[in-house]
PDB file of N, CA and C in Angstrom:
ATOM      1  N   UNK A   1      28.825-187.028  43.482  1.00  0.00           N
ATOM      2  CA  UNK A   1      28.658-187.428  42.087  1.00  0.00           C
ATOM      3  C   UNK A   1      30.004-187.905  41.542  1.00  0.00           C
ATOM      4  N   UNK A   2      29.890-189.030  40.697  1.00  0.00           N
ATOM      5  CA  UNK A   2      31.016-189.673  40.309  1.00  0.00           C
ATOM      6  C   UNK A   2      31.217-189.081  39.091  1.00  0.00           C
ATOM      7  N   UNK A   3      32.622-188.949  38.759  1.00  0.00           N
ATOM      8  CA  UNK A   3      32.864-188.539  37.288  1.00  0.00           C
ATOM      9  C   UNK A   3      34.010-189.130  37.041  1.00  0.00           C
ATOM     10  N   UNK A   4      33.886-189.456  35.600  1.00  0.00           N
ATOM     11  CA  UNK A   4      35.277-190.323  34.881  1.00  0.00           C
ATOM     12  C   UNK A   4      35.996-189.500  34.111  1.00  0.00           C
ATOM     13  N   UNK A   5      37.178-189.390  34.149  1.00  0.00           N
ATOM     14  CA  UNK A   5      37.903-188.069  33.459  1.00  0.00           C
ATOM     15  C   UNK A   5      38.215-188.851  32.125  1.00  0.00           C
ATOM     16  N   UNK A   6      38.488-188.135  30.874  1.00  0.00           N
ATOM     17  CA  UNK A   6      39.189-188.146  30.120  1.00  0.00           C
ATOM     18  C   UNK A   6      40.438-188.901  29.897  1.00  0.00           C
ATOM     19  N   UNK A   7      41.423-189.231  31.177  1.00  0.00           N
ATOM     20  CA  UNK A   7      42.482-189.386  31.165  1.00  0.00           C
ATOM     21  C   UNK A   7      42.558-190.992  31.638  1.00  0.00           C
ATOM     22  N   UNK A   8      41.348-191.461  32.848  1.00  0.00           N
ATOM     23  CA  UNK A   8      40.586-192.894  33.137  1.00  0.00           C
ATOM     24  C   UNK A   8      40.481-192.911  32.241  1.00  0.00           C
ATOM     25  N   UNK A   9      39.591-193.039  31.026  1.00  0.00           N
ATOM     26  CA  UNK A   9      39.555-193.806  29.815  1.00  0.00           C
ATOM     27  C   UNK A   9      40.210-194.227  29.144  1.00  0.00           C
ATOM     28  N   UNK A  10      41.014-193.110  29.161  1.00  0.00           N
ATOM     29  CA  UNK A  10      42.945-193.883  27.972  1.00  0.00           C
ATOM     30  C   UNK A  10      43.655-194.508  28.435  1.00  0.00           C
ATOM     31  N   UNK A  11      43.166-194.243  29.896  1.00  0.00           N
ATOM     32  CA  UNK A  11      44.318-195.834  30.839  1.00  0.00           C
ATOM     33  C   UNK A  11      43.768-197.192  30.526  1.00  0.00           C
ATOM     34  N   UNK A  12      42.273-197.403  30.813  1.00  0.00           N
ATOM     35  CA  UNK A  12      41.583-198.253  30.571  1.00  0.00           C
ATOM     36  C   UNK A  12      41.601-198.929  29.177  1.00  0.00           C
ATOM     37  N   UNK A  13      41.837-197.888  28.472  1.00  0.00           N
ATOM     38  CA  UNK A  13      41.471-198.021  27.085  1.00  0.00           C
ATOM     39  C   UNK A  13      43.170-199.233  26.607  1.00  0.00           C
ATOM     40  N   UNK A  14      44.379-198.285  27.205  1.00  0.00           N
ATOM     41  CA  UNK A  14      45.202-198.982  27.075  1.00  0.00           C
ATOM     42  C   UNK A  14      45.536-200.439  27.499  1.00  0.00           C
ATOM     43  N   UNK A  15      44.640-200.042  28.890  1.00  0.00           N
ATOM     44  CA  UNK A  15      45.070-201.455  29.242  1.00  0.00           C
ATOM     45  C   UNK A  15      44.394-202.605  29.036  1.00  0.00           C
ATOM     46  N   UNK A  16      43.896-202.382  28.179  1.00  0.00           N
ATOM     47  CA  UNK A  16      42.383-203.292  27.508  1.00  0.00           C
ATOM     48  C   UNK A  16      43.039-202.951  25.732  1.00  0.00           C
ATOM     49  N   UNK A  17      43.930-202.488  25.509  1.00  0.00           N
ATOM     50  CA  UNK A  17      44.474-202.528  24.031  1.00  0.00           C
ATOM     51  C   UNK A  17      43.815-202.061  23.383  1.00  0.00           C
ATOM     52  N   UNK A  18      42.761-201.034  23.862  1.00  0.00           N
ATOM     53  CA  UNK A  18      41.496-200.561  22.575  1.00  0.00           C
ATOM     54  C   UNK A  18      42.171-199.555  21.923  1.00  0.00           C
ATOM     55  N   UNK A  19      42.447-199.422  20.893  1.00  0.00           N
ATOM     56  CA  UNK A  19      42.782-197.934  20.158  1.00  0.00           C
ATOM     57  C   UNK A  19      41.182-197.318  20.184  1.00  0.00           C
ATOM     58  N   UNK A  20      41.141-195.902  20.621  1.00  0.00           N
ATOM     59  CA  UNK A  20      40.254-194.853  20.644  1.00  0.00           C
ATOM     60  C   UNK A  20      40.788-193.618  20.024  1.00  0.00           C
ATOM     61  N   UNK A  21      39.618-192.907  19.501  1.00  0.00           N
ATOM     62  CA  UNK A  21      40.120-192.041  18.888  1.00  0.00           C
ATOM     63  C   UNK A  21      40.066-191.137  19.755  1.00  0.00           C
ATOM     64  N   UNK A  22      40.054-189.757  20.007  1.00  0.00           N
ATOM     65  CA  UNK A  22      39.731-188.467  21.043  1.00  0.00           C
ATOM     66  C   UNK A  22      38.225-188.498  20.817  1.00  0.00           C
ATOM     67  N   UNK A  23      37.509-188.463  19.973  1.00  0.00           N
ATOM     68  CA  UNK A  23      36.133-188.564  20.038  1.00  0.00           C
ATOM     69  C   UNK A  23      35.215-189.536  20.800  1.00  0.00           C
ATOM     70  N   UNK A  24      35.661-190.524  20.561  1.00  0.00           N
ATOM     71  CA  UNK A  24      35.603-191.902  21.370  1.00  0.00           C
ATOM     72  C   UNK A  24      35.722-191.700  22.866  1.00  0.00           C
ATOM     73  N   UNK A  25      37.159-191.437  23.167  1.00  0.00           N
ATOM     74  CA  UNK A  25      37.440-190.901  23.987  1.00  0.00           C
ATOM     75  C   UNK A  25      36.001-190.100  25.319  1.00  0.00           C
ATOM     76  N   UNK A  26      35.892-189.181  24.441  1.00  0.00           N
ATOM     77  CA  UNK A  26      35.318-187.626  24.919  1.00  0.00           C
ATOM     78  C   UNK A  26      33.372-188.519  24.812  1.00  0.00           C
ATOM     79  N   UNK A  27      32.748-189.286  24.191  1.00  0.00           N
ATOM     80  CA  UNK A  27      32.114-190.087  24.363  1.00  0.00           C
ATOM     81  C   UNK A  27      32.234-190.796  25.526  1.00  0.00           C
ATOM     82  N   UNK A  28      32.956-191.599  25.697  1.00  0.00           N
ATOM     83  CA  UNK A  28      33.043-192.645  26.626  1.00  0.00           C
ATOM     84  C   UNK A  28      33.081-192.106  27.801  1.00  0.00           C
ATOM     85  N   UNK A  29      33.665-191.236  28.006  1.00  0.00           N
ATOM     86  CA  UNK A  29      33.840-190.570  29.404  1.00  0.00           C
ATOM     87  C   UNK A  29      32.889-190.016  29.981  1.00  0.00           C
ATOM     88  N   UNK A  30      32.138-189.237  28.927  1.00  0.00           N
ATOM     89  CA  UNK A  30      30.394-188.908  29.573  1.00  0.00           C
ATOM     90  C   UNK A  30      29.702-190.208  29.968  1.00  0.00           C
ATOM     91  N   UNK A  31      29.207-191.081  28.647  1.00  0.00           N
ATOM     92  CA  UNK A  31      28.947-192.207  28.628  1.00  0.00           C
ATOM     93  C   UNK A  31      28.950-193.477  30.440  1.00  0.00           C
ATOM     94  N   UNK A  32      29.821-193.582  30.651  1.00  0.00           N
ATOM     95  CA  UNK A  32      30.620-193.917  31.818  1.00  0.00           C
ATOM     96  C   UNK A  32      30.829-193.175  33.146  1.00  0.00           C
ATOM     97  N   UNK A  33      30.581-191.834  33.020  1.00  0.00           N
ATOM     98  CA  UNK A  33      30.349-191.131  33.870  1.00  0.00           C
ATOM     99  C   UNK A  33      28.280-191.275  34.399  1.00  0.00           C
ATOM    100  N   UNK A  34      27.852-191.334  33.478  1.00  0.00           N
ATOM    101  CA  UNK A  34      26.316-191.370  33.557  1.00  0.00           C
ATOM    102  C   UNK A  34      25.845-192.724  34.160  1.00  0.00           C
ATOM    103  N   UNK A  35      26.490-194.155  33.615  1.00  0.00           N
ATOM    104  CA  UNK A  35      27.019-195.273  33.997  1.00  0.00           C
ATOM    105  C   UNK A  35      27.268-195.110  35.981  1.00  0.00           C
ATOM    106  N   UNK A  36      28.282-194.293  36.126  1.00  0.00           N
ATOM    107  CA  UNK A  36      28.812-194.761  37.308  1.00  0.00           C
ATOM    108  C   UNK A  36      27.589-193.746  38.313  1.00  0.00           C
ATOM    109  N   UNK A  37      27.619-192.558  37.979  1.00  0.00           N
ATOM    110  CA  UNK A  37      26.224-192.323  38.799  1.00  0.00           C
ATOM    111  C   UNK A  37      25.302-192.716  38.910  1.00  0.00           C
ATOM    112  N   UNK A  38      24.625-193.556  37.678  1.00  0.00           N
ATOM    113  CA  UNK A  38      23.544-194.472  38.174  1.00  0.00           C
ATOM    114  C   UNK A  38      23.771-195.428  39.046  1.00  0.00           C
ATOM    115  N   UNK A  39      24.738-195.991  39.212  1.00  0.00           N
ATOM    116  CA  UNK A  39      25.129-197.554  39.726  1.00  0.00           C
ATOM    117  C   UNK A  39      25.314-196.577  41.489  1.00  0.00           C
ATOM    118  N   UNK A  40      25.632-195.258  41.777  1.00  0.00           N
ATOM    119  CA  UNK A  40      25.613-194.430  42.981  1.00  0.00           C
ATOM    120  C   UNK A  40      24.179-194.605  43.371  1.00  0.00           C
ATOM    121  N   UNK A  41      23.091-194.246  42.425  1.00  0.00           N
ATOM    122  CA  UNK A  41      21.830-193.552  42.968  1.00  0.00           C
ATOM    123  C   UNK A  41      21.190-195.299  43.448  1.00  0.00           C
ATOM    124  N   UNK A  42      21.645-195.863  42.727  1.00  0.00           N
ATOM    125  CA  UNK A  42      20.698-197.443  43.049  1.00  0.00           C
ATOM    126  C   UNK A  42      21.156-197.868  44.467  1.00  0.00           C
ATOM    127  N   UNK A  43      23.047-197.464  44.448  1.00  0.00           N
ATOM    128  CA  UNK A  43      23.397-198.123  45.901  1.00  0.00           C
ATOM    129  C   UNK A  43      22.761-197.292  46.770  1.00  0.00           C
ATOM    130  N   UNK A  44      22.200-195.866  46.964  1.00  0.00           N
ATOM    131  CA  UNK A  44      21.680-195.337  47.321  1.00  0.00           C
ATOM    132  C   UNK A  44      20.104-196.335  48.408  1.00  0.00           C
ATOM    133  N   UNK A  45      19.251-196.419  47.472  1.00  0.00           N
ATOM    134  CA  UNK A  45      18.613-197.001  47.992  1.00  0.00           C
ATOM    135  C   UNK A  45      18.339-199.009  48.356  1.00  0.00           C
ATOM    136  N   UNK A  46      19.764-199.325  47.308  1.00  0.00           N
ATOM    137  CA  UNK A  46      19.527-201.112  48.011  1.00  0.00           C
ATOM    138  C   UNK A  46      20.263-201.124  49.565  1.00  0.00           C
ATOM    139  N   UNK A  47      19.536-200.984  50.068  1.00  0.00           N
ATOM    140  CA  UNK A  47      19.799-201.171  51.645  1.00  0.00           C
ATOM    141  C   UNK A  47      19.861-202.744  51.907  1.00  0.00           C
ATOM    142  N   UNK A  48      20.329-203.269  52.893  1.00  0.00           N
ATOM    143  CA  UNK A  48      20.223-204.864  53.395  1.00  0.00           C
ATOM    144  C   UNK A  48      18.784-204.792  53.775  1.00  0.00           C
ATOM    145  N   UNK A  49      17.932-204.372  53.780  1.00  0.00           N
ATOM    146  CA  UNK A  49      16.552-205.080  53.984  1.00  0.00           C
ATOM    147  C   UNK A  49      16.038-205.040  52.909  1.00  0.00           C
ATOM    148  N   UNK A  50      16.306-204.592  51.799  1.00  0.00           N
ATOM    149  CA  UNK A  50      15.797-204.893  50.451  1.00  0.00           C
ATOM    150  C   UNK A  50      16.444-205.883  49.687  1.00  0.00           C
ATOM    151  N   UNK A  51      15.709-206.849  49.476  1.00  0.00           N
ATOM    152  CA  UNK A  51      16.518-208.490  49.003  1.00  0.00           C
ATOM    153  C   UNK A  51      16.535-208.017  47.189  1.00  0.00           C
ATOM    154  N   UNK A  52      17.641-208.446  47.099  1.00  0.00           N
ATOM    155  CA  UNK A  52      18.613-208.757  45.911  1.00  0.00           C
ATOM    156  C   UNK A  52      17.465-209.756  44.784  1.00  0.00           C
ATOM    157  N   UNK A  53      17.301-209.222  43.925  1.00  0.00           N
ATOM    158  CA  UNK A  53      16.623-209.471  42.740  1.00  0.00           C
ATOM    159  C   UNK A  53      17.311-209.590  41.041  1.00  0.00           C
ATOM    160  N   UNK A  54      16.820-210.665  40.379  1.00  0.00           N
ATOM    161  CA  UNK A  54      17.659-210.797  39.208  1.00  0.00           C
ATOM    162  C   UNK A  54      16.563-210.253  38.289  1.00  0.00           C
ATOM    163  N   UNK A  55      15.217-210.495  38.483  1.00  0.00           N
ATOM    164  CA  UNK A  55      14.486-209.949  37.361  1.00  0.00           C
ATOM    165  C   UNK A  55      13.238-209.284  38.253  1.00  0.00           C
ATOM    166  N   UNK A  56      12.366-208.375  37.775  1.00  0.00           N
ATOM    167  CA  UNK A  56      11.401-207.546  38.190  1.00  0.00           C
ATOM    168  C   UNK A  56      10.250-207.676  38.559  1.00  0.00           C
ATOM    169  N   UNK A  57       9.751-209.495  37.803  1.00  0.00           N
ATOM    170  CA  UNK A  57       9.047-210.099  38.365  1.00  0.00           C
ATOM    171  C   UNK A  57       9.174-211.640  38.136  1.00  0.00           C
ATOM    172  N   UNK A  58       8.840-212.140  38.863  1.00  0.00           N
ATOM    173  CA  UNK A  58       9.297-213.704  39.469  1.00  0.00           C
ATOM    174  C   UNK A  58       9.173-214.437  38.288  1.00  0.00           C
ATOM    175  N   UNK A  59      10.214-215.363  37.260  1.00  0.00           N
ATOM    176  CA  UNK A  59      10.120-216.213  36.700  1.00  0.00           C
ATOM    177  C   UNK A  59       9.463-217.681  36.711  1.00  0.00           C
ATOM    178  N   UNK A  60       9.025-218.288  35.763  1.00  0.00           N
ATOM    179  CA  UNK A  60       8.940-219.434  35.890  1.00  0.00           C
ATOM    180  C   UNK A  60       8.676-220.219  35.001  1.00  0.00           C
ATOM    181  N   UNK A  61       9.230-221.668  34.640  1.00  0.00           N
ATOM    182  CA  UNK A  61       9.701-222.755  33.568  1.00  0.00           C
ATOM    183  C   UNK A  61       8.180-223.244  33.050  1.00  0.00           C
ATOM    184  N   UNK A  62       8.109-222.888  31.920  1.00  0.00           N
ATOM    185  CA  UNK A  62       6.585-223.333  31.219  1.00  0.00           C
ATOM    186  C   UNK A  62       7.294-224.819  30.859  1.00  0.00           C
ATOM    187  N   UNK A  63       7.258-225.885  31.191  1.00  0.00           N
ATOM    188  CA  UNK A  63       7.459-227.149  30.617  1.00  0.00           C
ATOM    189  C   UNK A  63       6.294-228.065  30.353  1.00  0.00           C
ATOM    190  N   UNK A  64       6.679-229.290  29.168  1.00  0.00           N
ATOM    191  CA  UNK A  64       5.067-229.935  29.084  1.00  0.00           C
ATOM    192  C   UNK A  64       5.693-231.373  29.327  1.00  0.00           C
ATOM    193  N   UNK A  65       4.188-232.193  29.817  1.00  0.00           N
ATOM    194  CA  UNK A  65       4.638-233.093  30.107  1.00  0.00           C
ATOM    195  C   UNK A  65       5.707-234.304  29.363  1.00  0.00           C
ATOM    196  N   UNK A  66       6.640-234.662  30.353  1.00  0.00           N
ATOM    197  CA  UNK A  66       7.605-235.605  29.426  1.00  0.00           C
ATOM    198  C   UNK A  66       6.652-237.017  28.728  1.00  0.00           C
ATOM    199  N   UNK A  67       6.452-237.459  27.707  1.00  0.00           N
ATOM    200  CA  UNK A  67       5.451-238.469  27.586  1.00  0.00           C
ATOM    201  C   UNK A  67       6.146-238.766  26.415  1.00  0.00           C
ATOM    202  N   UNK A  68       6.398-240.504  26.526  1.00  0.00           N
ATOM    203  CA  UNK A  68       6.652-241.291  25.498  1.00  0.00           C
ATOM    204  C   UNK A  68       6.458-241.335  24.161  1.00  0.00           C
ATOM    205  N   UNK A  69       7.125-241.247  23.495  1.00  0.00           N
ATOM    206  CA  UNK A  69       5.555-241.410  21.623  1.00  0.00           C
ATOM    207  C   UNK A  69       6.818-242.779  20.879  1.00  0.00           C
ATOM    208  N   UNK A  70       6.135-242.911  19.791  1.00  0.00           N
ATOM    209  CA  UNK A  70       7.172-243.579  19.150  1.00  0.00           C
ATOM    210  C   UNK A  70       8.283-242.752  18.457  1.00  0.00           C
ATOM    211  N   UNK A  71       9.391-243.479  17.971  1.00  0.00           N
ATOM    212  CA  UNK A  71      10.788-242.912  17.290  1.00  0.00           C
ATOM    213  C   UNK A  71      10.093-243.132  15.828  1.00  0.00           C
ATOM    214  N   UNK A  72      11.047-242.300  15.016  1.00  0.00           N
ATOM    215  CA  UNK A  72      11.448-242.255  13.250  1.00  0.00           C
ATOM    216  C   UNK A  72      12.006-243.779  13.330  1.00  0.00           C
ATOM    217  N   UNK A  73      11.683-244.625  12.254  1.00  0.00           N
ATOM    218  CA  UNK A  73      11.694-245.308  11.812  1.00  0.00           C
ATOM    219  C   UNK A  73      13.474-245.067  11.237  1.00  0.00           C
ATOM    220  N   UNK A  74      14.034-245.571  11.847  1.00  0.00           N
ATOM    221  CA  UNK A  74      15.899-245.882  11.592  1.00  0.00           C
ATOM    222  C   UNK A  74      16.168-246.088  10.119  1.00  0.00           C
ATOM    223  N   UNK A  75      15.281-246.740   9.615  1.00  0.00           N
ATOM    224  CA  UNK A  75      15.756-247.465   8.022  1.00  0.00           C
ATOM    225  C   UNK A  75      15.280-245.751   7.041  1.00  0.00           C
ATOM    226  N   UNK A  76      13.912-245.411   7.072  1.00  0.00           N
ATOM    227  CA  UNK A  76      13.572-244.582   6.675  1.00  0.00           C
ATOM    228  C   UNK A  76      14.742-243.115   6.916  1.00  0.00           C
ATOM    229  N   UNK A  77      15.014-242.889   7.898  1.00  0.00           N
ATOM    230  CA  UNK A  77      15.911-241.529   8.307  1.00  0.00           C
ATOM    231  C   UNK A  77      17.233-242.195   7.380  1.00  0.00           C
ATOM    232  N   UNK A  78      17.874-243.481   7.636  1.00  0.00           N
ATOM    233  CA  UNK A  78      19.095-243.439   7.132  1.00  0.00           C
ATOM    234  C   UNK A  78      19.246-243.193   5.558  1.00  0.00           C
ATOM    235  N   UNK A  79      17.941-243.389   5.181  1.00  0.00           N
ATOM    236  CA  UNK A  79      17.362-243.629   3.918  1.00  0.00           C
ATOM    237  C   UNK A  79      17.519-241.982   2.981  1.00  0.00           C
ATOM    238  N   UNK A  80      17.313-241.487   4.478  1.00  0.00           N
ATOM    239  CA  UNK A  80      17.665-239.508   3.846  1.00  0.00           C
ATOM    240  C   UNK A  80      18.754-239.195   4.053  1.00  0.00           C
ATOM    241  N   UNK A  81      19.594-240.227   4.542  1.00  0.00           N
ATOM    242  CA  UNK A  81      21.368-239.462   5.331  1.00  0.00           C
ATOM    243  C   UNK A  81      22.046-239.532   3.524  1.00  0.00           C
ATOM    244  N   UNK A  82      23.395-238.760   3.658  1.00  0.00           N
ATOM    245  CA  UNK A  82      24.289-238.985   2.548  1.00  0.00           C
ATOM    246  C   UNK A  82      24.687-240.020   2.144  1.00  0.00           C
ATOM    247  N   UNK A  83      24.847-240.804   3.603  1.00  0.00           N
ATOM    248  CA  UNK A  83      25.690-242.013   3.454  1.00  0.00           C
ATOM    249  C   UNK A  83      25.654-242.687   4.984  1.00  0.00           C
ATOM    250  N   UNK A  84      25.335-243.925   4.671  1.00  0.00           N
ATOM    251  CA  UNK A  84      25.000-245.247   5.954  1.00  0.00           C
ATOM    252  C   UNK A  84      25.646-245.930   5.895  1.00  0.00           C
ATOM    253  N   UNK A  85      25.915-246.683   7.171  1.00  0.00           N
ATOM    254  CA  UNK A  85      26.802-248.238   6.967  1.00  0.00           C
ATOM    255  C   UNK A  85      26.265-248.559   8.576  1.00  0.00           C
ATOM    256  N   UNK A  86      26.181-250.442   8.173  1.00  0.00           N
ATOM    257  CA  UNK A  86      25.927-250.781   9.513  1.00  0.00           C
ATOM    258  C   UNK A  86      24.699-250.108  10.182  1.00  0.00           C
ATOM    259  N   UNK A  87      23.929-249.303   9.947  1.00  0.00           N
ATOM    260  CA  UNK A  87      22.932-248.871  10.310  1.00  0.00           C
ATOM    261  C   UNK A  87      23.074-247.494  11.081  1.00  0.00           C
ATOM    262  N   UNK A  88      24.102-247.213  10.797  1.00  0.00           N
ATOM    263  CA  UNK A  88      24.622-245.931  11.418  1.00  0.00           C
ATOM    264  C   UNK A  88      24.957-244.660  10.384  1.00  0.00           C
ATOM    265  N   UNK A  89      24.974-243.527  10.712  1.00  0.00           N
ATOM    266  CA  UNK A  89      25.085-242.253   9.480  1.00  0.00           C
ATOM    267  C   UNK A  89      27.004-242.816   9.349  1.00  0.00           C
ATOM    268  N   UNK A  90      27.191-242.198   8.910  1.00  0.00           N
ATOM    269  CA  UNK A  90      28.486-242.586   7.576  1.00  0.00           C
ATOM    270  C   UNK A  90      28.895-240.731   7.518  1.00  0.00           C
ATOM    271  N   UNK A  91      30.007-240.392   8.196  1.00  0.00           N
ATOM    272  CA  UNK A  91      30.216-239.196   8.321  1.00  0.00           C
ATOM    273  C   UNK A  91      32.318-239.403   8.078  1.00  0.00           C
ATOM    274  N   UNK A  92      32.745-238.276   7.201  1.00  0.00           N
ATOM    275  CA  UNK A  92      34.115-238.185   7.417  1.00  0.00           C
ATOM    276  C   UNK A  92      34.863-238.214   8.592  1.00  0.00           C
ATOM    277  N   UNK A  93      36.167-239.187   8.185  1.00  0.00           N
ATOM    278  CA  UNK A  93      36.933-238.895   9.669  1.00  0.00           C
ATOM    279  C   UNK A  93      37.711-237.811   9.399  1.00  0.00           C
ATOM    280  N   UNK A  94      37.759-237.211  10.554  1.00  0.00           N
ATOM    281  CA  UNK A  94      38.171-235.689  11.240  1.00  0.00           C
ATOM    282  C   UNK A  94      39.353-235.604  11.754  1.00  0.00           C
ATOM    283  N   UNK A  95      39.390-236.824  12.905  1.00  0.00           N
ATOM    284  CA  UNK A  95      40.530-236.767  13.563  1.00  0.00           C
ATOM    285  C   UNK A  95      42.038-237.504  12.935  1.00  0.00           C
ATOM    286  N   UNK A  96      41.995-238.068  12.004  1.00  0.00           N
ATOM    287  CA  UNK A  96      43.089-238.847  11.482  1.00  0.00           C
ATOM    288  C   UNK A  96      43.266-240.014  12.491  1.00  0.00           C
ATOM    289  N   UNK A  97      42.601-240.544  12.992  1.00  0.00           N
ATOM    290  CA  UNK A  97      42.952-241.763  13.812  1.00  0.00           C
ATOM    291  C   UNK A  97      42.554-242.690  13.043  1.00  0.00           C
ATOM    292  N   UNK A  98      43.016-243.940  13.455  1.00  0.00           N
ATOM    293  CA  UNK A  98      42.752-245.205  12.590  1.00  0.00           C
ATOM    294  C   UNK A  98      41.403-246.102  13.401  1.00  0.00           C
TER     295      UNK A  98
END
C-alpha cells in the first residue's frame, strides 16, 4: 500500500509554489494517498492482454449529411453589421498598421 506523507506534499507543494496551509496539507496527503492506491489496485489487474481503453464503451461521431442550401443574402446581413464598406463588415484597426 502506497502512502504519501505529510512532508511529500510540502515538497510538492513548494515546488509547484502552492502556499498550503497545515490543513490543506493534512487533506491532501490522505486525499493523494487514496489517489495513489487506486492507481496500485488498477495496475493490479491491467495486465498486457487486457487492451488499453479511453472510454467504457465504444464511441461514435453522430454527423448529418454535408448538403448544399443557399447563403444569407450579403446585402441583407451587411445591412445588420455596425458598419460596411465595399461590401465587407467595417471593423476597427487593432494592429496599428497602415
Amino acid at each position: 500500500m502506497s502512502s504519501i506523507s505529510k512532508d511529500e506534499v510540502r515538497r510538492v507543494a513548494d515546488l509547484a509554489r502552492i502556499a498550503l496551509t497545515e490543513e490543506e496539507v493534512d487533506r491532501l496527503a490522505g486525499e493523494l494517498a487514496l489517489i495513489a492506491e487506486s492507481v496500485a489496485k488498477v495496475s493490479e489487474v491491467a495486465t498486457p492482454d487486457v487492451p488499453a481503453t479511453s472510454h467504457p464503451i465504444p464511441l461514435t461521431n453522430v454527423v448529418r449529411d454535408d448538403v448544399a442550401v443557399p447563403t444569407l443574402d450579403r446585402n441583407e446581413v451587411l445591412a445588420q453589421a455596425p458598419a460596411a464598406e465595399d461590401g465587407k463588415f467595417l471593423v476597427p484597426q487593432i494592429l496599428g498598421e497602415e
